[in-house]
C-alpha atoms as a PDB file:
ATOM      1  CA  UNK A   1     135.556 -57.157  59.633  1.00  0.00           C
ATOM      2  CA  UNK A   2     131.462 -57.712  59.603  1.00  0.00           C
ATOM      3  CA  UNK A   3     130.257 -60.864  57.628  1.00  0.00           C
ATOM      4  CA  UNK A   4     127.829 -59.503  55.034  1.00  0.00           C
ATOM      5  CA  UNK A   5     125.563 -62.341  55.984  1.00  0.00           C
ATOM      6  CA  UNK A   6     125.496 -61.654  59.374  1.00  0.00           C
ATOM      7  CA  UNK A   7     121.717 -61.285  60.739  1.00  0.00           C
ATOM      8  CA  UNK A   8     120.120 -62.196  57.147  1.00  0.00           C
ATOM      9  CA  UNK A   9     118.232 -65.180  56.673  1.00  0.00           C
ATOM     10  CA  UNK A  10     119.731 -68.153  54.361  1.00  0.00           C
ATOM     11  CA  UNK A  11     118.926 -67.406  51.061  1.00  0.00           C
ATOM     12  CA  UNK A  12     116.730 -70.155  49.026  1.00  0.00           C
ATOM     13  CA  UNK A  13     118.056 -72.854  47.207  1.00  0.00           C
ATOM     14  CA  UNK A  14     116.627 -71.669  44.176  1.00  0.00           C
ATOM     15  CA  UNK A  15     118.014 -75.147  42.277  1.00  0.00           C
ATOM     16  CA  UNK A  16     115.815 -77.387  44.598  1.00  0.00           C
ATOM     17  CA  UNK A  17     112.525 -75.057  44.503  1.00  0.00           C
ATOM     18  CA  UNK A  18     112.913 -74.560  40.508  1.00  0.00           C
ATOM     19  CA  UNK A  19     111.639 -77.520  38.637  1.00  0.00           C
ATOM     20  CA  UNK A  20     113.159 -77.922  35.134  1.00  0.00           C
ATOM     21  CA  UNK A  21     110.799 -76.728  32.654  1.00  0.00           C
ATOM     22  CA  UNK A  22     111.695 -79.702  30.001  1.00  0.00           C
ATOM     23  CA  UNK A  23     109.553 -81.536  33.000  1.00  0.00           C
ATOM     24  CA  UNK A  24     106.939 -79.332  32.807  1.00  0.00           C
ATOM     25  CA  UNK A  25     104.169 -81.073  29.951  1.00  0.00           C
ATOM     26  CA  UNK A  26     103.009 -78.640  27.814  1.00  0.00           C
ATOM     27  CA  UNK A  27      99.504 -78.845  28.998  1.00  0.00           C
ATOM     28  CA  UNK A  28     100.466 -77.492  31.983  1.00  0.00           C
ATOM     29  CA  UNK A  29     102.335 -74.374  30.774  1.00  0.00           C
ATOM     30  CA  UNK A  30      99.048 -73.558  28.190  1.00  0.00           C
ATOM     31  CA  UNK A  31      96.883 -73.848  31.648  1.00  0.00           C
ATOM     32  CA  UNK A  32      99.085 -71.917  33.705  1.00  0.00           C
ATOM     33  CA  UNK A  33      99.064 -69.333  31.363  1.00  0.00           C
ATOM     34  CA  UNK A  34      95.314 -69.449  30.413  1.00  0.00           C
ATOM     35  CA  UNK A  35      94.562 -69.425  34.017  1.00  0.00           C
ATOM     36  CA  UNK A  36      96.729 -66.305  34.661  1.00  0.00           C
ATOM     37  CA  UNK A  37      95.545 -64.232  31.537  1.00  0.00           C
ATOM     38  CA  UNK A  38      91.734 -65.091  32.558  1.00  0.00           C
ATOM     39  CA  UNK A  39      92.656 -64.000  36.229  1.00  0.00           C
ATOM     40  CA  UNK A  40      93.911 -60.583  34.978  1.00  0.00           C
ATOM     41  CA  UNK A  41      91.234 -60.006  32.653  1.00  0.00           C
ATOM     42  CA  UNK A  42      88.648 -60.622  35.410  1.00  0.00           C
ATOM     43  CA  UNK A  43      90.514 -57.966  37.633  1.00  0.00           C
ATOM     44  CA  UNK A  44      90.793 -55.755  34.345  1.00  0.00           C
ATOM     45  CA  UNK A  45      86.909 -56.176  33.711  1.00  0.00           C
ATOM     46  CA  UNK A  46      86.337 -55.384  37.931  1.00  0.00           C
ATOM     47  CA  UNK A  47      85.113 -58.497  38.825  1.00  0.00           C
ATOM     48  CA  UNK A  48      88.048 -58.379  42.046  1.00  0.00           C
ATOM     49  CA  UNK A  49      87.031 -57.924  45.427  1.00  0.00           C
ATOM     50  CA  UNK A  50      88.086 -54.031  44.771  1.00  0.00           C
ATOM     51  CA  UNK A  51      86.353 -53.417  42.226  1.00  0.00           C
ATOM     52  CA  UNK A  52      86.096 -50.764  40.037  1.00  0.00           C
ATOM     53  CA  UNK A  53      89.305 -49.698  41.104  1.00  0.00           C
ATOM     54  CA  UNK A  54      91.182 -51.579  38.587  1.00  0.00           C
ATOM     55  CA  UNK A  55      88.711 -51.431  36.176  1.00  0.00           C
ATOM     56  CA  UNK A  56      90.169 -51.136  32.985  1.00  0.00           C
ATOM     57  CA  UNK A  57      88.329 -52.133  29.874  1.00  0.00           C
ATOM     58  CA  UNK A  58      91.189 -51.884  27.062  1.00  0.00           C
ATOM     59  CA  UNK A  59      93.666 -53.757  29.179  1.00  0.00           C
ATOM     60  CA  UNK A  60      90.815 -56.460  29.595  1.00  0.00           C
ATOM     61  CA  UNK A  61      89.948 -56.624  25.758  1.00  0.00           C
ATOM     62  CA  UNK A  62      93.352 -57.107  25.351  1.00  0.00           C
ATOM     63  CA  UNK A  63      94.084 -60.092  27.600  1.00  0.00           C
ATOM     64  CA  UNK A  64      90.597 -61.768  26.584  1.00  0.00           C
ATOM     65  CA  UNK A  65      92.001 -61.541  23.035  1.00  0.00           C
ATOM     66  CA  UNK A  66      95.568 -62.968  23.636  1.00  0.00           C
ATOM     67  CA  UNK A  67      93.149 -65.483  26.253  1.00  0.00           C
ATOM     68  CA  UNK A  68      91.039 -66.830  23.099  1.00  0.00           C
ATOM     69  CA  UNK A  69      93.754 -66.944  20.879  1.00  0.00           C
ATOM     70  CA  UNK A  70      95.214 -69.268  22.890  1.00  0.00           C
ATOM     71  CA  UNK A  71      92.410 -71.376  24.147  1.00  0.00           C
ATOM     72  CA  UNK A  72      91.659 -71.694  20.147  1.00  0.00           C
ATOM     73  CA  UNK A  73      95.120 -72.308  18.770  1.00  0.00           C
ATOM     74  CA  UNK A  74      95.784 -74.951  21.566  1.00  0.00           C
ATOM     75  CA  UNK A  75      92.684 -76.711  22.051  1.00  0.00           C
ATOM     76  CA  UNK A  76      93.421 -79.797  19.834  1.00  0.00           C
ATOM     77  CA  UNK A  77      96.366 -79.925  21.456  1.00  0.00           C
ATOM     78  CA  UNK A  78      95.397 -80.156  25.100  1.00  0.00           C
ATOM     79  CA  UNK A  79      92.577 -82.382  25.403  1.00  0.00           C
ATOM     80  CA  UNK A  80      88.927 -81.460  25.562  1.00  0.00           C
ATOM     81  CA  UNK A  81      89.407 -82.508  29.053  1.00  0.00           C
ATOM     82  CA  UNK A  82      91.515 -79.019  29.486  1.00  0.00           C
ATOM     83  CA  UNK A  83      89.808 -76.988  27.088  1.00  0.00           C
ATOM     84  CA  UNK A  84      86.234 -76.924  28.017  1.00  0.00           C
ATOM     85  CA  UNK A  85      86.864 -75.216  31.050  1.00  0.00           C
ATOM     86  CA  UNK A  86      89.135 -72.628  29.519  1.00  0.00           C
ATOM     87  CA  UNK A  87      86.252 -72.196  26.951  1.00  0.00           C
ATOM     88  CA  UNK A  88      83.436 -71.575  29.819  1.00  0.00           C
ATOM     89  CA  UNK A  89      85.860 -69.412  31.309  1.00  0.00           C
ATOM     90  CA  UNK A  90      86.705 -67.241  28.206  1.00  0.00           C
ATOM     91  CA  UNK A  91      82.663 -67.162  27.434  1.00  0.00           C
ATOM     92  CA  UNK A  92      82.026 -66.243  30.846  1.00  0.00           C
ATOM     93  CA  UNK A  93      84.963 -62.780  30.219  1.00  0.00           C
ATOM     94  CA  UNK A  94      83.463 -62.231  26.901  1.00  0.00           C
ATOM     95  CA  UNK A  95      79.947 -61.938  28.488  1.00  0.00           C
ATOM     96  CA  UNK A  96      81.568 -59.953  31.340  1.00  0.00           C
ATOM     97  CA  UNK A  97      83.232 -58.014  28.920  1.00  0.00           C
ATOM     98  CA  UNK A  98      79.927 -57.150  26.903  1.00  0.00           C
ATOM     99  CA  UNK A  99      77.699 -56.292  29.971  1.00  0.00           C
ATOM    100  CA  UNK A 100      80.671 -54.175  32.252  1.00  0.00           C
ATOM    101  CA  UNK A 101      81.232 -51.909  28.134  1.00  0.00           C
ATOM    102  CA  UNK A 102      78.424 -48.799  27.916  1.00  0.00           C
ATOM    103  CA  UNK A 103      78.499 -49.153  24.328  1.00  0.00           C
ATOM    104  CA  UNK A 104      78.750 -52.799  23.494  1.00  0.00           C
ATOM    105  CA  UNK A 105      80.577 -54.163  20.507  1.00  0.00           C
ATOM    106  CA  UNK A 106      78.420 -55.933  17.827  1.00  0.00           C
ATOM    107  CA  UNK A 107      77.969 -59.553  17.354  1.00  0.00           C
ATOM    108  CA  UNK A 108      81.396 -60.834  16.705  1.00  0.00           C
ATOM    109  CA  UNK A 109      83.529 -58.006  17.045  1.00  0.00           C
ATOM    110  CA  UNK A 110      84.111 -58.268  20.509  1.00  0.00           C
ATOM    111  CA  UNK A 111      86.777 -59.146  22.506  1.00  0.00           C
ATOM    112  CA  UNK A 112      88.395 -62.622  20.898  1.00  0.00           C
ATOM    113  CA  UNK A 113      85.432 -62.750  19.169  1.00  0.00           C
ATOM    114  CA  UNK A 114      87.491 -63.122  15.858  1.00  0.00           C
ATOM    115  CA  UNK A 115      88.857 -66.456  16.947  1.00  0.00           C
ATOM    116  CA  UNK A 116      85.640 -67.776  19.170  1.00  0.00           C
ATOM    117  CA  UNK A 117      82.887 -66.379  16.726  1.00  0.00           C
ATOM    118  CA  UNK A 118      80.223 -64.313  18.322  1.00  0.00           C
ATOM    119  CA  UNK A 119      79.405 -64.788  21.797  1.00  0.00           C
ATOM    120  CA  UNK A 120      75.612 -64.446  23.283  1.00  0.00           C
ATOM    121  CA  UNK A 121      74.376 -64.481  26.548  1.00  0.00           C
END
């Protein structure tokens, strides 16, 4: 009889590289998250290295609004500290977002626009 195991490499301990998210503060998770949904709308909006290639305008819109709903809803929470850069950063999509559409939205209709108010250049 073979030992399934033979050959394979040890597989992680998955307990000691896992923190407990009780110990994770809150302001943390809200960044992590911000962080993530600005990095996808930036890829969405083809700001990436690639490009155009994964352009994608609705999927963008989408994540910039879930993006300012968040960076609205939590920003008393977190600390002006944390949220002015997660403001610049939405601002910086939004404007992104206005100058990558070929038929921009109007003054406060664009993306996350109904919880930021509308966004100029």
């Amino acid at each position: 009889m073979s030992d399934a195991n033979a050959g394979k490499p040890p597989a992680p301990d998955f307990d000691r590289m896992t923190r407990d998210i009780a110990d994770v503060p809150a302001v943390e998770v809200i960044t992590t998250v911000a962080v993530h949904l600005m990095s996808a709308a930036a890829v969405n909006l083809g700001l990436a290295e690639e490009g155009p290639q994964h352009k994608d305008l609705d999927e963008a819109r989408k994540l910039i609004n879930a993006l300012a709903g968040l960076v609205t809803a939590s920003a008393t929470e977190i600390s002006s500290f944390h949220a002015a850069p997660l403001r610049d950063g939405l601002k910086s999509l939004q404007l992104a977002f206005r100058e990558a559409s070929v038929v921009p939205d109007e003054p406060g209709q664009g993306p996350g626009e109904k919880f930021t108010g509308p966004v100029f250049g």
